[in-house]
N, C-alpha and C. Protein backbone atom coordinates (compact mmCIF):
# COMPACT_ATOMS: atom_id res chain seq x y z
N UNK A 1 61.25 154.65 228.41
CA UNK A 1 59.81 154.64 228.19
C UNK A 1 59.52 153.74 226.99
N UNK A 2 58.14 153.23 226.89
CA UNK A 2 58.38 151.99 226.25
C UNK A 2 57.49 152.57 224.85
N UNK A 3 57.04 151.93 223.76
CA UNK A 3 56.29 152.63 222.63
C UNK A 3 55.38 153.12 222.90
N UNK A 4 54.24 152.22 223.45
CA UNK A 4 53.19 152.11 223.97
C UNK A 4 52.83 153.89 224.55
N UNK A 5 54.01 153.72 226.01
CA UNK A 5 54.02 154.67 227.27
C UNK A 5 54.22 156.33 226.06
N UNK A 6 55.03 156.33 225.27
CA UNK A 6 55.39 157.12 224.05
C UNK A 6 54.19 157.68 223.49
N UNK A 7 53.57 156.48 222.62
CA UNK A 7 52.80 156.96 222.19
C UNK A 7 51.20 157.24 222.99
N UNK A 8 51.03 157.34 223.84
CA UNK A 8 49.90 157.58 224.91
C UNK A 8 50.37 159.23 225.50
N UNK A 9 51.65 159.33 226.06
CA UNK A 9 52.26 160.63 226.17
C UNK A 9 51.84 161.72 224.84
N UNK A 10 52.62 161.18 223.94
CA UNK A 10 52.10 161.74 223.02
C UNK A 10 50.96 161.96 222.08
N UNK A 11 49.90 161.61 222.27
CA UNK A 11 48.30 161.39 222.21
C UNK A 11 47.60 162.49 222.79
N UNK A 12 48.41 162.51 224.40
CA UNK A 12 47.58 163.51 225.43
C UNK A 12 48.18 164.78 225.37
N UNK A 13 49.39 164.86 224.47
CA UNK A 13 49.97 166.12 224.25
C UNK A 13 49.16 166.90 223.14
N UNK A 14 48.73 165.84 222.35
CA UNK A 14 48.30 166.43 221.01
C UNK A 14 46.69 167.04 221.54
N UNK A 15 46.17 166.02 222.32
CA UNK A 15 44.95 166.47 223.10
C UNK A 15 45.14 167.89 223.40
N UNK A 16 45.68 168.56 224.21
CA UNK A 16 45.71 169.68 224.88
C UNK A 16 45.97 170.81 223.93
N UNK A 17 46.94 170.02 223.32
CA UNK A 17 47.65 171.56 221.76
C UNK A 17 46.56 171.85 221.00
N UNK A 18 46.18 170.71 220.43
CA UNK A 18 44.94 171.20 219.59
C UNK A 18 43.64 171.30 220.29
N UNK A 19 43.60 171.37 221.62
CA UNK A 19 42.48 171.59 222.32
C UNK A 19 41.05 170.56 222.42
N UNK A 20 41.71 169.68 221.81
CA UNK A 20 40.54 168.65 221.66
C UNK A 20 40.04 167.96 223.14
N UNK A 21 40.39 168.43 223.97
CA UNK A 21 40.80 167.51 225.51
C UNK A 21 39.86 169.06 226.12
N UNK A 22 39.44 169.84 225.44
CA UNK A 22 38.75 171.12 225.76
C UNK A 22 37.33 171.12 225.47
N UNK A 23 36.06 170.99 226.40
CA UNK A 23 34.98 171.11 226.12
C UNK A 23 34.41 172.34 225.25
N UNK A 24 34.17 172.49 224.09
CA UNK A 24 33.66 173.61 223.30
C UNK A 24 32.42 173.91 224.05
N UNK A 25 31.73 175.21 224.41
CA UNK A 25 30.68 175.63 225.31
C UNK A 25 29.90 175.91 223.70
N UNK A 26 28.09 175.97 223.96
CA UNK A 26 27.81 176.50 222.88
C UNK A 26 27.37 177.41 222.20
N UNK A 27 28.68 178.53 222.22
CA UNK A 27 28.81 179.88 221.66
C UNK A 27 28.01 179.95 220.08
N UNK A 28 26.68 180.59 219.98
CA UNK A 28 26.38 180.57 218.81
C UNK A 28 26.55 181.67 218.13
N UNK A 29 26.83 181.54 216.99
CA UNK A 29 26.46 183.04 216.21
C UNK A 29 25.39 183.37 215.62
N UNK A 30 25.04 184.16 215.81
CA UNK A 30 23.18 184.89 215.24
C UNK A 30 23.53 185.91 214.53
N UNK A 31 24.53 186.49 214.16
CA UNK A 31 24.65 187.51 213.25
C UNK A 31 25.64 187.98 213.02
N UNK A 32 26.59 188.57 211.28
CA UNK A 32 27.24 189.01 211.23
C UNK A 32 27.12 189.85 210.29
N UNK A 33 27.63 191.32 210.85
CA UNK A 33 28.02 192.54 209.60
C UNK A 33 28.33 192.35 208.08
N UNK A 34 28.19 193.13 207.42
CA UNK A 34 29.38 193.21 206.65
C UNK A 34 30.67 193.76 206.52
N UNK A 35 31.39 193.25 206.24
CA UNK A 35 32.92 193.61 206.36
C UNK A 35 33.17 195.02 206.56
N UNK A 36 33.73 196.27 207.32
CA UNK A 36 33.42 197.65 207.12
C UNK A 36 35.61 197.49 206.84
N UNK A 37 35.74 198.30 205.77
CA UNK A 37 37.10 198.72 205.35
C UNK A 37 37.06 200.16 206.11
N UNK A 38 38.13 200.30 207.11
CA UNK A 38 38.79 201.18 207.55
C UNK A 38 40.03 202.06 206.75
N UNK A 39 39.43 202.71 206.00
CA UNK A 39 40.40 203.58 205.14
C UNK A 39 41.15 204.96 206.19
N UNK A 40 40.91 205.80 205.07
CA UNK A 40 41.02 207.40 205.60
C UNK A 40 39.41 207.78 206.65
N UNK A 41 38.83 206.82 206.35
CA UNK A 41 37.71 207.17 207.06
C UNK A 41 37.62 206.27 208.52
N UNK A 42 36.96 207.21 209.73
CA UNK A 42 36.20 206.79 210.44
C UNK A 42 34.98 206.06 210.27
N UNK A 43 34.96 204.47 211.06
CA UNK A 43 33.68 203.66 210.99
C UNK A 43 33.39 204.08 212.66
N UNK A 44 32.13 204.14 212.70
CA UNK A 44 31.40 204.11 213.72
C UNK A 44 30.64 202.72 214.15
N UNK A 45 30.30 201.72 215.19
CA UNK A 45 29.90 201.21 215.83
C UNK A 45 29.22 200.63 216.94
N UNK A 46 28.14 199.91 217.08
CA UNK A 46 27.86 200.41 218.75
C UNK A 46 27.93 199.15 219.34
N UNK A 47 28.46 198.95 220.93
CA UNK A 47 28.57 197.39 221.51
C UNK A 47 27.25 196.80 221.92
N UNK A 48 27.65 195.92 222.52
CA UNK A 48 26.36 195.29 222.81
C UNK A 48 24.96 196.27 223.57
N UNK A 49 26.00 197.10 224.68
CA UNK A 49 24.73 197.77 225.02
C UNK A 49 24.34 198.95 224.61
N UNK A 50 24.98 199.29 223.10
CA UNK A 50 24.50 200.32 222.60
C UNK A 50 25.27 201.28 222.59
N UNK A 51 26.09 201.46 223.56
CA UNK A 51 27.17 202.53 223.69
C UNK A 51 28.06 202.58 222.43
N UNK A 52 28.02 204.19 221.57
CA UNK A 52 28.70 203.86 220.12
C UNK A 52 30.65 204.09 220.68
N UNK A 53 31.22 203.77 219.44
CA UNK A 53 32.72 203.45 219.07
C UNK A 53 33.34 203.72 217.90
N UNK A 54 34.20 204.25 218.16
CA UNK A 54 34.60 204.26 216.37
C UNK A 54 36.05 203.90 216.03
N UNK A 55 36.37 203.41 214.71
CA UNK A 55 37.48 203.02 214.53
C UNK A 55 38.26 203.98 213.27
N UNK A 56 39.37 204.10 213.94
CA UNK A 56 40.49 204.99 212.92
C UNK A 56 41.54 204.20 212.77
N UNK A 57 41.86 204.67 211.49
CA UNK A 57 43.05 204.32 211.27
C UNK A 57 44.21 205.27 210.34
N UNK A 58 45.49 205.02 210.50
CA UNK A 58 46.19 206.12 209.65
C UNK A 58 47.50 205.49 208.40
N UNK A 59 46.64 204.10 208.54
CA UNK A 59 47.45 202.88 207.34
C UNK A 59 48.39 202.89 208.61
N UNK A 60 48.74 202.60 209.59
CA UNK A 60 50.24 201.95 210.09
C UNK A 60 48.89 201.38 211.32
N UNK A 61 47.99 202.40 212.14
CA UNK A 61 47.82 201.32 213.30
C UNK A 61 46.10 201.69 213.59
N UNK A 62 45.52 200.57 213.56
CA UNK A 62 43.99 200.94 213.53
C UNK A 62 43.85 201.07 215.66
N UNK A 63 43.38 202.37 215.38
CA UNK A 63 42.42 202.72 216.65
C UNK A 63 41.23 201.90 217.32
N UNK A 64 40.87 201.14 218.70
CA UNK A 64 39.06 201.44 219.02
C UNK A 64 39.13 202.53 219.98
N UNK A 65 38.19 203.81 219.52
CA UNK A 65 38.48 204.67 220.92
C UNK A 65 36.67 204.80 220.92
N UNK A 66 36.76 205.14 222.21
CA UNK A 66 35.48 206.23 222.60
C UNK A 66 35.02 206.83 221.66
N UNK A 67 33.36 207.41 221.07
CA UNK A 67 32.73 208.17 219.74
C UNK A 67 33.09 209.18 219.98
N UNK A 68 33.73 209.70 220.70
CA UNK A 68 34.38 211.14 220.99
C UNK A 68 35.51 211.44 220.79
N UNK A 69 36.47 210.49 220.33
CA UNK A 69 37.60 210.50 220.63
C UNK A 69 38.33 210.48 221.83
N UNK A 70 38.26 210.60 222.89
CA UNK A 70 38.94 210.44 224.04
C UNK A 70 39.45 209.91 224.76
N UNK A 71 38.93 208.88 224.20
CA UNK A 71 39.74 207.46 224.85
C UNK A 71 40.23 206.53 224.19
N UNK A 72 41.43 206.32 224.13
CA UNK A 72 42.05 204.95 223.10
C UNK A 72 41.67 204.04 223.92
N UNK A 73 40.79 202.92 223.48
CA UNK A 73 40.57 201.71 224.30
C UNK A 73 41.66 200.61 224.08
N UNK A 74 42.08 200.00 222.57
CA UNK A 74 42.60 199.20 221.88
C UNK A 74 43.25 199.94 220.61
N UNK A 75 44.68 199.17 220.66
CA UNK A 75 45.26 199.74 219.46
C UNK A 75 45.71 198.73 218.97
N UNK A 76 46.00 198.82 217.20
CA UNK A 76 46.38 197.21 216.61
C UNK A 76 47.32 197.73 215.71
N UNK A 77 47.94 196.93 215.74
CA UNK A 77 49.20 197.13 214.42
C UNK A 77 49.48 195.56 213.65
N UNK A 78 50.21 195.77 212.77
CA UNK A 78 50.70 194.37 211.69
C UNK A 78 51.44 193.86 212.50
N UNK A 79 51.12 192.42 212.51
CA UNK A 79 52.11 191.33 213.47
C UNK A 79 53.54 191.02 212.29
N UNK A 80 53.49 191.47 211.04
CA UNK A 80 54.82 190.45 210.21
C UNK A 80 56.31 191.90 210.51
N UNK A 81 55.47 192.97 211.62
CA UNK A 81 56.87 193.86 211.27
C UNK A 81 56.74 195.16 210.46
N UNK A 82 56.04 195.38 209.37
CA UNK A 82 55.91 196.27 208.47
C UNK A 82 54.60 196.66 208.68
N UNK A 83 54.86 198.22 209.30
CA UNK A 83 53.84 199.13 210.02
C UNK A 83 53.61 199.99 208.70
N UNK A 84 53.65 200.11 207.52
CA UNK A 84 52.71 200.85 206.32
C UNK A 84 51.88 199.95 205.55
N UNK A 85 51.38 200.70 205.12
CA UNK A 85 50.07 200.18 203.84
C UNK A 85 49.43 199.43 204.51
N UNK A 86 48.63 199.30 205.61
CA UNK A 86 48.22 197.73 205.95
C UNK A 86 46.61 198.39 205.65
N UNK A 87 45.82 197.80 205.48
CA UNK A 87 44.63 197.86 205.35
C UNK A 87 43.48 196.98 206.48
N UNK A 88 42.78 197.70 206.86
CA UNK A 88 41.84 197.18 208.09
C UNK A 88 40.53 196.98 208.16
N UNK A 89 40.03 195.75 207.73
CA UNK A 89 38.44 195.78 207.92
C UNK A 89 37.68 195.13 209.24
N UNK A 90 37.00 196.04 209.56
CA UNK A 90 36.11 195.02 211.08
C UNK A 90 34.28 194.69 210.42
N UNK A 91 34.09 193.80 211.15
CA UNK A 91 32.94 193.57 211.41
C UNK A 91 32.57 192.87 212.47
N UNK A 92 30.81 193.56 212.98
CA UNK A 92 30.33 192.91 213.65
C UNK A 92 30.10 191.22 213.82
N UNK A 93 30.07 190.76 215.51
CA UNK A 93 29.78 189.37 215.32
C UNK A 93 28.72 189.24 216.42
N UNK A 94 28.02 188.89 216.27
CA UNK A 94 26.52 188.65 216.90
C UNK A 94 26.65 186.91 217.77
N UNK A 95 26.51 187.10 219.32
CA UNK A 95 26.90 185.34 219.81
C UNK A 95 25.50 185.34 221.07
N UNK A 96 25.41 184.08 220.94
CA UNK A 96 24.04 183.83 222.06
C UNK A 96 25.25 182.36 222.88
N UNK A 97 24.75 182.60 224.11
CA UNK A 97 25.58 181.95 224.91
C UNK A 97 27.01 181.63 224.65
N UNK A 98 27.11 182.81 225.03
CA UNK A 98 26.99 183.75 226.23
C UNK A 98 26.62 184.90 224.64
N UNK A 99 25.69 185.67 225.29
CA UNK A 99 24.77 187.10 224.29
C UNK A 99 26.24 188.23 224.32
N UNK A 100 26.73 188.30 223.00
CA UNK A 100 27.99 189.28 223.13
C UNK A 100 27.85 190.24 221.42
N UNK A 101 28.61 190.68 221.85
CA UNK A 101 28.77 192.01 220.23
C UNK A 101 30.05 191.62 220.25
N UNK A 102 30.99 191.56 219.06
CA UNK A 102 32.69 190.63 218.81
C UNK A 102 32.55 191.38 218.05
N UNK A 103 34.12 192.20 217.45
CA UNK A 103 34.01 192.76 216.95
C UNK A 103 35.61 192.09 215.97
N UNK A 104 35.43 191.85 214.93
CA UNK A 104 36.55 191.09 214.05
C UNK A 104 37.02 191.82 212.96
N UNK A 105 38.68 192.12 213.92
CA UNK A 105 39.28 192.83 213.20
C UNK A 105 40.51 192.18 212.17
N UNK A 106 40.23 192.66 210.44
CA UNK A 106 41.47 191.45 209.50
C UNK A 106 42.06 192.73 209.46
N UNK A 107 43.87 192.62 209.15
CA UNK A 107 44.69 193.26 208.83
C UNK A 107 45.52 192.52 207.63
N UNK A 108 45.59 193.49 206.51
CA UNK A 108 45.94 193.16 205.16
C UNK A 108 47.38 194.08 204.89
N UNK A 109 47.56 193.71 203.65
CA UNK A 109 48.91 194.50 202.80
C UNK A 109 48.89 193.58 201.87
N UNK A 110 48.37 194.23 200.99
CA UNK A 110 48.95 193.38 199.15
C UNK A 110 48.50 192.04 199.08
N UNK A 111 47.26 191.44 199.54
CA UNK A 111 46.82 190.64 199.80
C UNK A 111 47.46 189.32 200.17
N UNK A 112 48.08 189.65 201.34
CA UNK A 112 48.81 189.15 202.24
C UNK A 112 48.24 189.25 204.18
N UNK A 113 48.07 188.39 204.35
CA UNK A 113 47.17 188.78 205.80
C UNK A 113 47.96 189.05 207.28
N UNK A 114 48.06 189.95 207.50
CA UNK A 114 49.45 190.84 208.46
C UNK A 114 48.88 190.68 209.96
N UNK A 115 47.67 189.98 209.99
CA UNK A 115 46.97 190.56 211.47
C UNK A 115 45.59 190.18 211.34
N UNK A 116 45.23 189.57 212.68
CA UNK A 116 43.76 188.65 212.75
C UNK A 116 43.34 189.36 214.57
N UNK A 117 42.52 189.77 214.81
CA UNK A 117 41.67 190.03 216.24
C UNK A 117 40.26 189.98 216.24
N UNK A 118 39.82 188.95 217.72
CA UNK A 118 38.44 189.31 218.19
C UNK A 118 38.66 190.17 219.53
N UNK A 119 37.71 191.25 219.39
CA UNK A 119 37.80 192.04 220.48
C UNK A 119 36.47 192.08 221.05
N UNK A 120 36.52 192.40 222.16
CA UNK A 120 34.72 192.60 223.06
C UNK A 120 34.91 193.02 224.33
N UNK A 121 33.72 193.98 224.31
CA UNK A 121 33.68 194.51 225.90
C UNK A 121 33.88 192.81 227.22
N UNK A 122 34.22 193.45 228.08
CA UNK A 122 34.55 191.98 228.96
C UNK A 122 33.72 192.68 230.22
N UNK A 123 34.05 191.32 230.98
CA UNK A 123 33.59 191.86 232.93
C UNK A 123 34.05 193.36 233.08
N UNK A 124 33.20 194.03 233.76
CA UNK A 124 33.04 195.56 234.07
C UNK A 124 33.55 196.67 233.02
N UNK A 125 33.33 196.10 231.56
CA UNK A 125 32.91 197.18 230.43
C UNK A 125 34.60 197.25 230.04
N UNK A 126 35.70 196.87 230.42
CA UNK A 126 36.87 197.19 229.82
C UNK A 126 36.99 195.62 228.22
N UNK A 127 37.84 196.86 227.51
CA UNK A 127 37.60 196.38 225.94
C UNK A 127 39.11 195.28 226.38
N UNK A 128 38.75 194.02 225.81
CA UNK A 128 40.03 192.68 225.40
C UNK A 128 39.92 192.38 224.52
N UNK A 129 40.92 192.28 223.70
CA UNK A 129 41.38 190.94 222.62
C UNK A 129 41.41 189.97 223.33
N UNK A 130 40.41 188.98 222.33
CA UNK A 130 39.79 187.15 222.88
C UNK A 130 40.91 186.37 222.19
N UNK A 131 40.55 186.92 220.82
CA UNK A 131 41.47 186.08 220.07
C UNK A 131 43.00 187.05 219.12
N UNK A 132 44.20 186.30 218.99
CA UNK A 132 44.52 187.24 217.93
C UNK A 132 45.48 186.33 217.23
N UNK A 133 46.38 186.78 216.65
CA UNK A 133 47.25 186.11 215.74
C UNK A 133 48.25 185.22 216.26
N UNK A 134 48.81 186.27 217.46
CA UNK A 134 49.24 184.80 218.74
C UNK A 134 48.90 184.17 218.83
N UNK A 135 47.87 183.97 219.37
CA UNK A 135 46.44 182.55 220.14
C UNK A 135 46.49 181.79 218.85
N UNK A 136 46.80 181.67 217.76
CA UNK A 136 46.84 181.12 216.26
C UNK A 136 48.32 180.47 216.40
N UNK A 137 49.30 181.12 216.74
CA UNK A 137 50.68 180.70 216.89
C UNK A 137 50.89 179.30 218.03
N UNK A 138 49.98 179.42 218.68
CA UNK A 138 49.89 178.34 220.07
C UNK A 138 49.60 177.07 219.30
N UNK A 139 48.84 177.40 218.09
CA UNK A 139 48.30 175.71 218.06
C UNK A 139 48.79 175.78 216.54
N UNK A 140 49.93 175.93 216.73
CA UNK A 140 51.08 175.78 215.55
C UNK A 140 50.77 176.54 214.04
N UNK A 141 50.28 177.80 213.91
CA UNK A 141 50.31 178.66 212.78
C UNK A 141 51.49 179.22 212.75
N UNK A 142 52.21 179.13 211.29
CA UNK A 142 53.39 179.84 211.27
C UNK A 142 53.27 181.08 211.27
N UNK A 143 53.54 181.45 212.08
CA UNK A 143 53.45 183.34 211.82
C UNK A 143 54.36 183.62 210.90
N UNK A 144 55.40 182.93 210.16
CA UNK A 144 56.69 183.30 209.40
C UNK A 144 56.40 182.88 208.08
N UNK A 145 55.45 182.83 207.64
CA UNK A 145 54.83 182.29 206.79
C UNK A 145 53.80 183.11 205.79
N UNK A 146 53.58 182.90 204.39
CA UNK A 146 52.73 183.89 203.90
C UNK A 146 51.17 183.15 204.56
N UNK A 147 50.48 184.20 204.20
CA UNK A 147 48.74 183.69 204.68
C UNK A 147 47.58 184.75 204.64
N UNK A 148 46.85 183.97 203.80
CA UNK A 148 45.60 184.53 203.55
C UNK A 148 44.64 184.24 204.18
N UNK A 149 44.15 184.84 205.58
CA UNK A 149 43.21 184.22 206.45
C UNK A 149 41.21 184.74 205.98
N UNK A 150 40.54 183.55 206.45
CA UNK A 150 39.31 183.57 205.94
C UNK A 150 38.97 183.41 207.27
N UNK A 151 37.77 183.98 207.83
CA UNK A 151 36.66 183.86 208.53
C UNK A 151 35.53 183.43 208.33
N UNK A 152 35.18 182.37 208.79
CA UNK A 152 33.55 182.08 208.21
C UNK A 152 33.02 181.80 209.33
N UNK A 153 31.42 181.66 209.04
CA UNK A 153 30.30 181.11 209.85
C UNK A 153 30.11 179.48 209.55
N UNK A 154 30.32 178.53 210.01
CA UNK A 154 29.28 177.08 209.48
C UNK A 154 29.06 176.36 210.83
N UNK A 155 27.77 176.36 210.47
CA UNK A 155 27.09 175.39 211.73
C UNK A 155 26.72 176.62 212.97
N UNK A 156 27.17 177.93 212.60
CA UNK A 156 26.92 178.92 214.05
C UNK A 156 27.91 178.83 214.85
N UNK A 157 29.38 178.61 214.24
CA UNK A 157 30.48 178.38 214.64
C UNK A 157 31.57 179.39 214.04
N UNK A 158 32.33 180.02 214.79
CA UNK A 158 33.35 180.98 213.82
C UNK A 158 34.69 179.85 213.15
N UNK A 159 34.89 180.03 212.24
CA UNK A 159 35.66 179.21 211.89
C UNK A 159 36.74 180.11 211.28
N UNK A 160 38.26 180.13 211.37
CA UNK A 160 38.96 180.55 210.96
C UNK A 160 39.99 179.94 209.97
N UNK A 161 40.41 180.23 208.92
CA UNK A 161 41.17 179.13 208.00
C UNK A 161 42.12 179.66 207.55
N UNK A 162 43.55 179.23 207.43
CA UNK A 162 44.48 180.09 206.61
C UNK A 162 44.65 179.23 205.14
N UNK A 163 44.73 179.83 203.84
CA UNK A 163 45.48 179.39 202.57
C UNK A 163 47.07 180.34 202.29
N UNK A 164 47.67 179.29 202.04
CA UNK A 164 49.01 179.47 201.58
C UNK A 164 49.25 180.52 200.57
N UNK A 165 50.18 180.42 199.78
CA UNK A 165 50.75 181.40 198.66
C UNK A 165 50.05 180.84 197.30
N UNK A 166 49.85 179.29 197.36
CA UNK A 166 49.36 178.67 196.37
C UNK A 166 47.93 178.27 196.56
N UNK A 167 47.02 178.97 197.67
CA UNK A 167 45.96 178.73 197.82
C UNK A 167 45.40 177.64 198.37
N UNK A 168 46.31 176.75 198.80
CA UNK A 168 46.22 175.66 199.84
C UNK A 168 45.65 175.77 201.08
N UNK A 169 44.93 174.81 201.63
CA UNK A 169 44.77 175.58 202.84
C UNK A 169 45.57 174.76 203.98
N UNK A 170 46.09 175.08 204.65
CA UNK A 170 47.46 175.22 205.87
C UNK A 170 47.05 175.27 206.99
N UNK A 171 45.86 175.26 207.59
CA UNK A 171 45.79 175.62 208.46
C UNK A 171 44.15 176.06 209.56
N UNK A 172 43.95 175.24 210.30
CA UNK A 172 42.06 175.58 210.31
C UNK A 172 41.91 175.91 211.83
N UNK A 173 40.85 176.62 212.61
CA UNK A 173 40.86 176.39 213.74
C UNK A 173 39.24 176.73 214.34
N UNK A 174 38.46 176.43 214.94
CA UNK A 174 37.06 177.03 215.39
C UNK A 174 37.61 177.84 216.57
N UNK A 175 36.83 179.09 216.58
CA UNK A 175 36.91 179.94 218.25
C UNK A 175 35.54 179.11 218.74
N UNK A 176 36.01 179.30 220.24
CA UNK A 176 34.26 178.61 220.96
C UNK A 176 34.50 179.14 222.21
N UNK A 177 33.15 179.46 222.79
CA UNK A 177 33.69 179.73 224.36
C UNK A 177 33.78 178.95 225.30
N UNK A 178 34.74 179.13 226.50
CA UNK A 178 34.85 177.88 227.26
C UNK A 178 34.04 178.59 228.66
N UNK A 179 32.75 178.33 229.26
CA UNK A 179 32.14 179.01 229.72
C UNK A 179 32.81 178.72 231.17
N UNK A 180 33.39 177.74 231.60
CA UNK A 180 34.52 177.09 233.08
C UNK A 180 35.53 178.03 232.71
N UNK A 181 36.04 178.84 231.71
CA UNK A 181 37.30 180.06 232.33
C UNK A 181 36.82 181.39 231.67
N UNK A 182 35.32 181.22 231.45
CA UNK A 182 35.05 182.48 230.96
C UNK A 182 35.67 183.38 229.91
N UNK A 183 36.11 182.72 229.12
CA UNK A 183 37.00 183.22 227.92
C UNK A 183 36.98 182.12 226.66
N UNK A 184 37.69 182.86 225.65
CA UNK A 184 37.76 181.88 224.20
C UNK A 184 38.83 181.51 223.80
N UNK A 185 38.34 179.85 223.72
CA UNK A 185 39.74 179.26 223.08
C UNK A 185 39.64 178.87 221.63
N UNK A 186 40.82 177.82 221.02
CA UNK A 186 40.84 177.84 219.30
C UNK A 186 40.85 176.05 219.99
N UNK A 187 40.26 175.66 218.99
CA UNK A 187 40.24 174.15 218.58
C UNK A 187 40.94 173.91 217.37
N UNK A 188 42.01 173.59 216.66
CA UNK A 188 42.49 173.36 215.61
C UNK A 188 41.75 172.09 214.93
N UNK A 189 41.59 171.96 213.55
CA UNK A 189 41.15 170.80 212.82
C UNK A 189 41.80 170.20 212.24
């Protein structure tokens, strides 16, 4: 294969990894919570159509069940391995096209970031993780790696960012929806 043929191969590879070869749909955000810390306490929540939820946790694995308790919908634990001390905050995420309730869950320990999820009711009311710390691993985040992940809003865009040990930042990606597979992908920057 010749340079040229090389470097064109490799162009359209980078296209696809970092998703740039992926039409971003335009998922807006109209609103977000404030951060709710999942301690010893139950947070309560309600989805898009109102139906409430609540989240537990017992420091090793945060719960979403039914306001009744009865149903474990989603369960989350620390992706680095070490199931104590982790600390869990969610908040609401407010999206217009497609109109959704996201619910963004960070997982901590010693301010160290152990665990990243978007979750949301899907087609016929069953609860998915959209996004999580995997889907971050695809477009080359070291999971083996220390990281302090940030969530932000800019432009009505979720933007996710990791900084290093030294506060660097390492690492960037936008969620967007892709409305042709009905689900959310990461665009890396």
């Amino acid at each position: 294969m010749n340079r040229w043929a090389k470097f064109f191969a490799c162009a359209l590879l980078a296209a696809v990894v970092t998703g740039t070869g992926v039409t971003a749909s335009a998922m807006n955000i109209t609103g977000v919570s404030q951060a709710m810390t999942v301690g010893s306490k139950t947070v309560t929540a309600s989805d898009e159509k109102g139906d409430k939820v609540k989240f537990v946790s017992d420091g090793k694995i945060l719960r979403l069940m039914s306001a009744d308790g009865t149903k474990d919908f989603l369960s989350f634990n620390s992706f680095d391995g070490i199931y104590s001390g982790v600390d869990y905050s969610v908040r609401a995420i407010e999206t217009t096209d497609p109109t959704m309730r996201l619910f963004e869950i960070a997982a901590t320990r010693e301010g160290k970031s152990c665990g990243y999820w978007l979750v949301g009711n899907h087609i016929g009311g069953a609860w998915t993780t959209y996004v999580s710390w995997n889907s971050f691993a695809n477009l080359g985040f070291r999971t083996d790696r220390w990281h302090d992940l940030k969530a932000t809003i800019e432009n009505q865009q979720l933007v996710i960012t990791s900084y290093n040990g030294y506060g660097k930042m390492d690492w960037r990606a936008q969620v967007f929806w892709n409305e042709q597979d009905g689900w959310f992908g990461l665009k890396r920057f």
